[in-house]
Protein backbone atom coordinates (compact mmCIF):
# COMPACT_ATOMS: atom_id res chain seq x y z
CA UNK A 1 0.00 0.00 0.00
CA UNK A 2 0.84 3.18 -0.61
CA UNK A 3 0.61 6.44 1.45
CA UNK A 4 1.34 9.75 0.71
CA UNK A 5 1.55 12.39 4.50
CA UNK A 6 0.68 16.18 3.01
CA UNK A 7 1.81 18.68 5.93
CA UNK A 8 1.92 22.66 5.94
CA UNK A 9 4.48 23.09 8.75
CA UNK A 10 8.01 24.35 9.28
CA UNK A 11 10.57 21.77 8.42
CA UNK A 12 11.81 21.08 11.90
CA UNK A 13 8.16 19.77 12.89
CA UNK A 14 8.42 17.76 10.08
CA UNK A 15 10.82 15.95 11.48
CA UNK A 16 9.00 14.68 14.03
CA UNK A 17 6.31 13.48 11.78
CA UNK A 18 8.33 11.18 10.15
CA UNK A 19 9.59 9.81 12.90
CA UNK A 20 7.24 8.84 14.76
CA UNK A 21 4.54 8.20 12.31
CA UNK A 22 5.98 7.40 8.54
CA UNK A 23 8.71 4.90 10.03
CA UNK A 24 6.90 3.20 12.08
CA UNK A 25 3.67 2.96 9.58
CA UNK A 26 6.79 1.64 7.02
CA UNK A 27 8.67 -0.60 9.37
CA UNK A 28 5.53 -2.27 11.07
CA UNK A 29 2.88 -2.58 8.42
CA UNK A 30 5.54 -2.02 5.46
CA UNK A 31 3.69 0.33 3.56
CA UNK A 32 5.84 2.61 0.90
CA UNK A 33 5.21 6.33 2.54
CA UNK A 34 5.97 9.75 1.50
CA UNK A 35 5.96 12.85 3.23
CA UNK A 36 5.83 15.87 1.45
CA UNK A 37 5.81 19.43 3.11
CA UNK A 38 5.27 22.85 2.14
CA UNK A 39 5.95 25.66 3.56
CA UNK A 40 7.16 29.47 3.33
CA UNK A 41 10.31 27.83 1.10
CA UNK A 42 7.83 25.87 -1.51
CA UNK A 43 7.43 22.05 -1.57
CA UNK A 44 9.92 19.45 0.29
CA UNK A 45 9.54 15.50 -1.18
């Protein structure tokens, strides 16, 4: 399965996000996840 996380934050909160919620969703259920942020700077893949 695929998932792709959308946040509006700053790119230290970001951090966090992945983390604690993209590697564990990828390590435990191994689905292929992407985070992608934007922010004041544009878009971060």
């Amino acid at each position: 399965m695929k998932i792709i996380h959308l946040i509006s934050v700053d790119i230290k909160y970001a951090t966090k996000i992945f983390l604690k919620e993209c590697s564990s969703l990828a390590k435990v259920a191994q689905y292929d996840i992407k985070l992608i942020t934007i922010d004041n700077k544009g878009i971060n893949i």
